[in-house]
PDB file of N, CA and C in Angstrom:
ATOM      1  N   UNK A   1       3.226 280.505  82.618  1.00  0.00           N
ATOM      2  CA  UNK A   1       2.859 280.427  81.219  1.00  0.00           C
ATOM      3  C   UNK A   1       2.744 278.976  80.799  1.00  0.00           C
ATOM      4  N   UNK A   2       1.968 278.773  80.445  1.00  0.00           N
ATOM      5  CA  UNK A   2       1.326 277.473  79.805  1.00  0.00           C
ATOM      6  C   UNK A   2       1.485 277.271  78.033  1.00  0.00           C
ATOM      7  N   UNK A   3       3.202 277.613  77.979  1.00  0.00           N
ATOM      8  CA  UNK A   3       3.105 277.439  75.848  1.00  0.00           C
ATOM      9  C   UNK A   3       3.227 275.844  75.190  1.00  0.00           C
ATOM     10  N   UNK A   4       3.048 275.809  74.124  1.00  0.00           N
ATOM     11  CA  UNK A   4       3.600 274.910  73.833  1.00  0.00           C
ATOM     12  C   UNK A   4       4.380 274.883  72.654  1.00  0.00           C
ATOM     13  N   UNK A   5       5.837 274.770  72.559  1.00  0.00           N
ATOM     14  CA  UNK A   5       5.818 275.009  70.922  1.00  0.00           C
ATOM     15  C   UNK A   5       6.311 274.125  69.858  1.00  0.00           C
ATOM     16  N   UNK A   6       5.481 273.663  68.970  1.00  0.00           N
ATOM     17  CA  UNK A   6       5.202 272.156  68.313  1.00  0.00           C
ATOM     18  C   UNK A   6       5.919 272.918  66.780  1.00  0.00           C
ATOM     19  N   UNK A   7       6.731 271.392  66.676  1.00  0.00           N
ATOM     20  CA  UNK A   7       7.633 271.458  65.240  1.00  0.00           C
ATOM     21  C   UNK A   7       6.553 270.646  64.500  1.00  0.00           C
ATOM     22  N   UNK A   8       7.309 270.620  63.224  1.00  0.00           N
ATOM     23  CA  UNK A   8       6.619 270.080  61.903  1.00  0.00           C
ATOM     24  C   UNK A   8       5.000 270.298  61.477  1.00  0.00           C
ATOM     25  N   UNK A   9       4.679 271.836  61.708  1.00  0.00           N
ATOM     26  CA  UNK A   9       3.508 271.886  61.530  1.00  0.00           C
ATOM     27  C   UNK A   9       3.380 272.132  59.647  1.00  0.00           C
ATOM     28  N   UNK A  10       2.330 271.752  58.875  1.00  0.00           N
ATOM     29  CA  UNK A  10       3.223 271.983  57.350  1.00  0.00           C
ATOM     30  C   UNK A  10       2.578 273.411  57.597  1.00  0.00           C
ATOM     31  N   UNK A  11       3.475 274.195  56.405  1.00  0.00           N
ATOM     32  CA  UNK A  11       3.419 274.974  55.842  1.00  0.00           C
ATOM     33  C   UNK A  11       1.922 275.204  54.694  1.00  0.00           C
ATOM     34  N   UNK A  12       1.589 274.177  54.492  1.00  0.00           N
ATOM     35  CA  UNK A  12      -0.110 274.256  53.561  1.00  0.00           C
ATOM     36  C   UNK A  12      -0.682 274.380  54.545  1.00  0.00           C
ATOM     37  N   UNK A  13      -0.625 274.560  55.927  1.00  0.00           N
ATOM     38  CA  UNK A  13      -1.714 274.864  56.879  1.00  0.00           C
ATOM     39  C   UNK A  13      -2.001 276.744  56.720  1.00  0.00           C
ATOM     40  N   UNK A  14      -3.173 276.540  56.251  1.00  0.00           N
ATOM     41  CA  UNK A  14      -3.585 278.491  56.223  1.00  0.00           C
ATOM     42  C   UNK A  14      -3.488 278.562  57.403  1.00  0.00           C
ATOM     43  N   UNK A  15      -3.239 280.390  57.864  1.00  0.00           N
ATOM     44  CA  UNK A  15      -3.252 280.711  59.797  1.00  0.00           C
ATOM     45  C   UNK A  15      -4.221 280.555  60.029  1.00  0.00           C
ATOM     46  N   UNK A  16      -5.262 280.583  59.152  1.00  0.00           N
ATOM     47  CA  UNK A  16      -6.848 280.732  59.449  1.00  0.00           C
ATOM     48  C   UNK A  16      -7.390 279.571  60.220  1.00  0.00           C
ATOM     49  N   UNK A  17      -6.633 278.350  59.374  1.00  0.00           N
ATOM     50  CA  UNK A  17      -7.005 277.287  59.791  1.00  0.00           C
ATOM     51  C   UNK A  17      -5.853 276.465  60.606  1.00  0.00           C
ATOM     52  N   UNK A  18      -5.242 277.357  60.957  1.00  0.00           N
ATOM     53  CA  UNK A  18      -4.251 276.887  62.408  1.00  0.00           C
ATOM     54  C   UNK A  18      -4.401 276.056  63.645  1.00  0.00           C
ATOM     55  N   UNK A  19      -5.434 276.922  64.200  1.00  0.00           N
ATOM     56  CA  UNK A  19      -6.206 276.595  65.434  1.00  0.00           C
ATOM     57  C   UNK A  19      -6.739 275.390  65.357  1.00  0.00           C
ATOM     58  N   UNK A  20      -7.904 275.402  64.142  1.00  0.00           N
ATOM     59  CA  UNK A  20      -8.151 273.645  63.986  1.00  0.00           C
ATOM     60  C   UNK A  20      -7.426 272.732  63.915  1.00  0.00           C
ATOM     61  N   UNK A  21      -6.234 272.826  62.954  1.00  0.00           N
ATOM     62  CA  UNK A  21      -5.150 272.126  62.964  1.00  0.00           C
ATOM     63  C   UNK A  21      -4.652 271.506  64.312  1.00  0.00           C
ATOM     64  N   UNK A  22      -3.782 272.377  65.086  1.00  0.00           N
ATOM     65  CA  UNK A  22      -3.541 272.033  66.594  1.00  0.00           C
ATOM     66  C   UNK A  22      -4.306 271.387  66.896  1.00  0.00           C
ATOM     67  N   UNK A  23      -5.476 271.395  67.291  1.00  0.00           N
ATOM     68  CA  UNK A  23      -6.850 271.028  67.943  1.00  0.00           C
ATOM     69  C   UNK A  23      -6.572 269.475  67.657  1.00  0.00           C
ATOM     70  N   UNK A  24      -7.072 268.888  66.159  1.00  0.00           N
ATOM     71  CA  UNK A  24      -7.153 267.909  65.694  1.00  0.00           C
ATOM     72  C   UNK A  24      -5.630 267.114  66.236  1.00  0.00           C
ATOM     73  N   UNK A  25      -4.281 267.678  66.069  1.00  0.00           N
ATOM     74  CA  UNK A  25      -3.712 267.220  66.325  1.00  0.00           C
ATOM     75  C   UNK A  25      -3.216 266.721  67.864  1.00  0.00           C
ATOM     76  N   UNK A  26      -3.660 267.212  69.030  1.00  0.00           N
ATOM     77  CA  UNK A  26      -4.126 267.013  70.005  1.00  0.00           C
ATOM     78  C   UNK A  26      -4.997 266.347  70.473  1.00  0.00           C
ATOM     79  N   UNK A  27      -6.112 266.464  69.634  1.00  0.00           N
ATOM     80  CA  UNK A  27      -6.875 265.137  69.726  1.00  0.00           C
ATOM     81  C   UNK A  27      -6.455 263.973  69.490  1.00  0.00           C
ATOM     82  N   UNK A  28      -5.199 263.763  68.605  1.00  0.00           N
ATOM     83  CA  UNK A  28      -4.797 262.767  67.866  1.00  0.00           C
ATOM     84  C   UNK A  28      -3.693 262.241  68.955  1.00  0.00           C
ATOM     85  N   UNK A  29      -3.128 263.135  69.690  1.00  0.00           N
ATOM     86  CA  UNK A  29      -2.234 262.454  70.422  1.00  0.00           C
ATOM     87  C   UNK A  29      -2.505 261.907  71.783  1.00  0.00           C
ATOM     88  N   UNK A  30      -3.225 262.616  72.059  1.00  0.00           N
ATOM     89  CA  UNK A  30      -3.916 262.922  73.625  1.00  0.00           C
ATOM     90  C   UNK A  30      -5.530 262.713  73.373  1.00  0.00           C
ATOM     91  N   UNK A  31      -5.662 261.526  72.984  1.00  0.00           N
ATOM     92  CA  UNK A  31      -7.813 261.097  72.993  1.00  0.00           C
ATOM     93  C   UNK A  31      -8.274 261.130  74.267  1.00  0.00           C
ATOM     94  N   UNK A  32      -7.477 260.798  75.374  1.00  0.00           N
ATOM     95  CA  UNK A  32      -7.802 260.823  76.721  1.00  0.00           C
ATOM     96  C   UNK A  32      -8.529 261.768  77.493  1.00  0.00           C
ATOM     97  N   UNK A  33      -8.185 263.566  76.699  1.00  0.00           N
ATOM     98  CA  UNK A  33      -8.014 264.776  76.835  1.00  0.00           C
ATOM     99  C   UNK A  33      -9.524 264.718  76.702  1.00  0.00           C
ATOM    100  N   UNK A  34     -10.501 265.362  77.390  1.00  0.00           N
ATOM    101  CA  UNK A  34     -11.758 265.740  76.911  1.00  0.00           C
ATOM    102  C   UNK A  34     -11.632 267.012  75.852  1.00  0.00           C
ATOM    103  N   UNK A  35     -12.550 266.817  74.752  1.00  0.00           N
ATOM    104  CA  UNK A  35     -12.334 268.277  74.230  1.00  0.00           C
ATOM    105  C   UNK A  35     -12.738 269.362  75.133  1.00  0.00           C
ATOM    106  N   UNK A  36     -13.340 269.658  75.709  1.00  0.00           N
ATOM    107  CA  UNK A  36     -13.341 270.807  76.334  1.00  0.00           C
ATOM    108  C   UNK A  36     -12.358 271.422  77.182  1.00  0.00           C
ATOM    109  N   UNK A  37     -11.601 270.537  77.627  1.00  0.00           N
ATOM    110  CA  UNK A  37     -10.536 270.977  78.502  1.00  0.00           C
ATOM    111  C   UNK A  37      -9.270 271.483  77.370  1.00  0.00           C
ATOM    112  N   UNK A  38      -9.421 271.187  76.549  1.00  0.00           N
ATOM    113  CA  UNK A  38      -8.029 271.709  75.304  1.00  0.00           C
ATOM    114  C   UNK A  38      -8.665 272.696  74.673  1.00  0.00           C
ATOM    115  N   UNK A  39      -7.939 273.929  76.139  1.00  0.00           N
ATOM    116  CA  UNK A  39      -8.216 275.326  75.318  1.00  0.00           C
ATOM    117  C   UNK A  39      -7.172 276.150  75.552  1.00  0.00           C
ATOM    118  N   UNK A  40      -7.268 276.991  74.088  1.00  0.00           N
ATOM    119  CA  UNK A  40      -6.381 277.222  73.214  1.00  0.00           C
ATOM    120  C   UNK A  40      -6.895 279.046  72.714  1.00  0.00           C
ATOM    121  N   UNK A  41      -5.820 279.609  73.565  1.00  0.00           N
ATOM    122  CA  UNK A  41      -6.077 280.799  73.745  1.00  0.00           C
ATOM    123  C   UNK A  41      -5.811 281.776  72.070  1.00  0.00           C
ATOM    124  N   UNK A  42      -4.265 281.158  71.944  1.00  0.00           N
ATOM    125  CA  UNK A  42      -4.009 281.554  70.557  1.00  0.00           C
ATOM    126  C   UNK A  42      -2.795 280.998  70.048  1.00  0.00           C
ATOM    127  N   UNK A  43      -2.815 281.075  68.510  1.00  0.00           N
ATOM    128  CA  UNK A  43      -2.150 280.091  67.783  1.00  0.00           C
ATOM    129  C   UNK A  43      -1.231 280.540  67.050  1.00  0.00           C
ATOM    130  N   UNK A  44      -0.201 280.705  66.845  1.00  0.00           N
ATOM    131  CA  UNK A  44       0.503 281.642  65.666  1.00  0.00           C
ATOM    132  C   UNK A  44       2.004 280.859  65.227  1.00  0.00           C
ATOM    133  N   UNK A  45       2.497 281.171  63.887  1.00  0.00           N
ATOM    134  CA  UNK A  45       3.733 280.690  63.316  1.00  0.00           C
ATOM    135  C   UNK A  45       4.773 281.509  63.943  1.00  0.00           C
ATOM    136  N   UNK A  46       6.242 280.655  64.412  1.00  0.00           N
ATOM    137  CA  UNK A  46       7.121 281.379  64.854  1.00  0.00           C
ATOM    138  C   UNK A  46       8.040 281.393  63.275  1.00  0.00           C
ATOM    139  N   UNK A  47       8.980 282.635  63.234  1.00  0.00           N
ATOM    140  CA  UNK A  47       9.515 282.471  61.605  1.00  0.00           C
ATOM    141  C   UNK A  47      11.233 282.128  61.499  1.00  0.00           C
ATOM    142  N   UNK A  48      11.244 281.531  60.876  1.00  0.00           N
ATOM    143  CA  UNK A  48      12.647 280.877  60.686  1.00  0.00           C
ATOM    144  C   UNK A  48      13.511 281.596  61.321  1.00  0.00           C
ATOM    145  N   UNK A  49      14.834 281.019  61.847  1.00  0.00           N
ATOM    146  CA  UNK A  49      15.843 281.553  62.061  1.00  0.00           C
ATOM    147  C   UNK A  49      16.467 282.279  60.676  1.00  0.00           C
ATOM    148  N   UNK A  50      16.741 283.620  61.509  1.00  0.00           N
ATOM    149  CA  UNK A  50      17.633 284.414  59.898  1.00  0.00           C
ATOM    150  C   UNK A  50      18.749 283.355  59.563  1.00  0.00           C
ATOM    151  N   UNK A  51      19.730 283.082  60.252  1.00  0.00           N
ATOM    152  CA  UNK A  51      20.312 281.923  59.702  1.00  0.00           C
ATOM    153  C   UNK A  51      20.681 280.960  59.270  1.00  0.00           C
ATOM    154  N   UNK A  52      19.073 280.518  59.068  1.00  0.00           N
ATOM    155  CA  UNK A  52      18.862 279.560  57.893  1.00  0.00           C
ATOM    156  C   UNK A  52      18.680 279.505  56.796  1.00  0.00           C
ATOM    157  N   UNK A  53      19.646 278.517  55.465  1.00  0.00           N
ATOM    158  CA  UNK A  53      18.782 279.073  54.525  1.00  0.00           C
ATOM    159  C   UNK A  53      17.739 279.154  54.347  1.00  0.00           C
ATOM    160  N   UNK A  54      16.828 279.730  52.839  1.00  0.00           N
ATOM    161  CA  UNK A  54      15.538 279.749  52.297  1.00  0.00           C
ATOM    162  C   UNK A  54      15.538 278.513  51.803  1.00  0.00           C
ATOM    163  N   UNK A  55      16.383 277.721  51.461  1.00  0.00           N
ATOM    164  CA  UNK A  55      15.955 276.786  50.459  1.00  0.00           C
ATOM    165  C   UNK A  55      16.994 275.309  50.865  1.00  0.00           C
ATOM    166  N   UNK A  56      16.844 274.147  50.376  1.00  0.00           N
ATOM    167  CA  UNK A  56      18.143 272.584  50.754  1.00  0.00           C
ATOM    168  C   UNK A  56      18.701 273.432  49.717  1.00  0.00           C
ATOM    169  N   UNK A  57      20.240 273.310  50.027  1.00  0.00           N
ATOM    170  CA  UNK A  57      21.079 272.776  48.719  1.00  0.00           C
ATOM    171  C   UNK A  57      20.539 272.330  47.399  1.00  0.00           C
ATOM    172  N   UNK A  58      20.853 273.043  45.801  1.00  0.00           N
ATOM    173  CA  UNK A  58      20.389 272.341  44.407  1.00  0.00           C
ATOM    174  C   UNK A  58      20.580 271.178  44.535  1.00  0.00           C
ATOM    175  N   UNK A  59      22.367 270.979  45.139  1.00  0.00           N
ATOM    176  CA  UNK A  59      22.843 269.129  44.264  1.00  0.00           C
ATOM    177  C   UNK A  59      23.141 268.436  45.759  1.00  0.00           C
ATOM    178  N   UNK A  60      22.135 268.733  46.976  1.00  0.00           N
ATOM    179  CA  UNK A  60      22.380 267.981  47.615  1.00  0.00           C
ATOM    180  C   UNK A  60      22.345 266.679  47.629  1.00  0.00           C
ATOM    181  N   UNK A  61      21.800 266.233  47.100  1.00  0.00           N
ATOM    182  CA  UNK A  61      21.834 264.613  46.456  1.00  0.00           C
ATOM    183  C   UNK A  61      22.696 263.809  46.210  1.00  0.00           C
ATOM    184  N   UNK A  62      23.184 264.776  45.120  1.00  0.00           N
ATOM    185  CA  UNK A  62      24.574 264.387  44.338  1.00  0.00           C
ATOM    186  C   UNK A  62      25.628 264.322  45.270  1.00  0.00           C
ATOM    187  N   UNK A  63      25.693 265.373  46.201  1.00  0.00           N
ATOM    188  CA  UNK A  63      26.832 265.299  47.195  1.00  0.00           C
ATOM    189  C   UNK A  63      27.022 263.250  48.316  1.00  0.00           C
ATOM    190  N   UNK A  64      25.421 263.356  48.407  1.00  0.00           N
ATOM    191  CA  UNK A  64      25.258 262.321  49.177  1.00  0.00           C
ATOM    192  C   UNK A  64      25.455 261.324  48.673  1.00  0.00           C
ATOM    193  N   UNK A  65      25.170 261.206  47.165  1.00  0.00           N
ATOM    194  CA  UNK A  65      25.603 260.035  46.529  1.00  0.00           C
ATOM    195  C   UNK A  65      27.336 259.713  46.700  1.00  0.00           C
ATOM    196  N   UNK A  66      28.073 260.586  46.393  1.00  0.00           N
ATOM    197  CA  UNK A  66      29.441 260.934  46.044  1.00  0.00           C
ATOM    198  C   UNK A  66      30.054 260.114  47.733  1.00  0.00           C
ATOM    199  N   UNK A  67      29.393 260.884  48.509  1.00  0.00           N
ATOM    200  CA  UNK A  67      29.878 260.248  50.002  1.00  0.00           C
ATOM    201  C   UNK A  67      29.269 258.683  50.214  1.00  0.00           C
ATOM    202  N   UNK A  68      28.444 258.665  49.635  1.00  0.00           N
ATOM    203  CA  UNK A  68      28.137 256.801  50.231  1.00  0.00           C
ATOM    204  C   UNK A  68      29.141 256.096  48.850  1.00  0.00           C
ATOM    205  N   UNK A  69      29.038 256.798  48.072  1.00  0.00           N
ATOM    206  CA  UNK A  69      29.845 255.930  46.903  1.00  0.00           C
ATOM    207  C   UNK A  69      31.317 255.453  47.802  1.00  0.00           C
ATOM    208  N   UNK A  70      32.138 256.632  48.419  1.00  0.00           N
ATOM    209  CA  UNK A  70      33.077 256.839  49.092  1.00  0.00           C
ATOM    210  C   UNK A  70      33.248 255.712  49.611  1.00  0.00           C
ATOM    211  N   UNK A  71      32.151 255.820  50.660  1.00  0.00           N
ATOM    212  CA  UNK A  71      32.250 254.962  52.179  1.00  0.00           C
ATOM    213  C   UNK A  71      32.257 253.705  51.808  1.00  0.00           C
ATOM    214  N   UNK A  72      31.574 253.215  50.548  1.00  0.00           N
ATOM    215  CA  UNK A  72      31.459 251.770  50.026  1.00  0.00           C
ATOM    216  C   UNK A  72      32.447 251.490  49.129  1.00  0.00           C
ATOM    217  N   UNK A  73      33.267 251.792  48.864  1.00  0.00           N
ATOM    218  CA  UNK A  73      34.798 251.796  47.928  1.00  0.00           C
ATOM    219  C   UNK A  73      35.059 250.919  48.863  1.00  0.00           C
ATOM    220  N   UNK A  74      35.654 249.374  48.747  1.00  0.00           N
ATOM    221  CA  UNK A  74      36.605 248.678  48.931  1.00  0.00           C
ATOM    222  C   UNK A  74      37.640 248.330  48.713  1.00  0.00           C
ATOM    223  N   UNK A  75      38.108 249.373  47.860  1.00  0.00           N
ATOM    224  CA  UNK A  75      39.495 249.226  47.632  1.00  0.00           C
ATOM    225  C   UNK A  75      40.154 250.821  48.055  1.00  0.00           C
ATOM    226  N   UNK A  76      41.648 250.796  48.492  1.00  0.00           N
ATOM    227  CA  UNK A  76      41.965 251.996  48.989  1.00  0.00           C
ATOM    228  C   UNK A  76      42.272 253.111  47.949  1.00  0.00           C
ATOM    229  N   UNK A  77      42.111 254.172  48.110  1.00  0.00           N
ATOM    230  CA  UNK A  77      42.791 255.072  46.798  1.00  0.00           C
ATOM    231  C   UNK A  77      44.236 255.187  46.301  1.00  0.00           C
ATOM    232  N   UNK A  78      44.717 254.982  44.980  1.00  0.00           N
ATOM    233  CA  UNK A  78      46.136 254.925  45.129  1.00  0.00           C
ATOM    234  C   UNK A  78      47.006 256.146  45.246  1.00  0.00           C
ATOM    235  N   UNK A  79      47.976 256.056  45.511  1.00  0.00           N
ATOM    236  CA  UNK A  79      49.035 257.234  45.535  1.00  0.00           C
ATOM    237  C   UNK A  79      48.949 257.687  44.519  1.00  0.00           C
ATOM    238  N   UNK A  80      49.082 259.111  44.436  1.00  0.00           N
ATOM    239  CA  UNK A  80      49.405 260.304  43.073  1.00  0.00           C
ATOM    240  C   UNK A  80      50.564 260.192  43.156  1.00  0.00           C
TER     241      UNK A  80
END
């Protein structure tokens, strides 16, 4: 089996226009490649792991701020 299976494809790519997608992007990495030899039987989205969320974190941000604020504190915290 000859697969390949490529991350960060976006999501605004229609399936329709999948195939081109790949294509172009193959061209883009590999110019060396004659087009004719980059063929491409079929193209399809694999779908998230169930155990991921749907969505980042709301206040992930905020969290990250809170931790670099942390890490850059030069002074130690005092005793309660």
């Amino acid at each position: 089996r000859n697969n390949l299976r490529l991350r960060g494809v976006p999501e605004s790519v229609l399936h329709m226009d999948l195939q081109a997608y790949i294509r172009g992007l193959l061209r883009d990495y590999a110019p060396d490649i004659p087009a004719d030899m980059l063929l491409i039987d079929r193209v399809h989205r694999v779908p998230k792991p169930r155990h991921l969320p749907d969505s980042t974190p709301h206040y992930f941000h905020i969290k990250e701020l809170v931790l670099r604020a942390c890490c850059n504190k030069s002074t130690p915290h005092e005793e309660y």
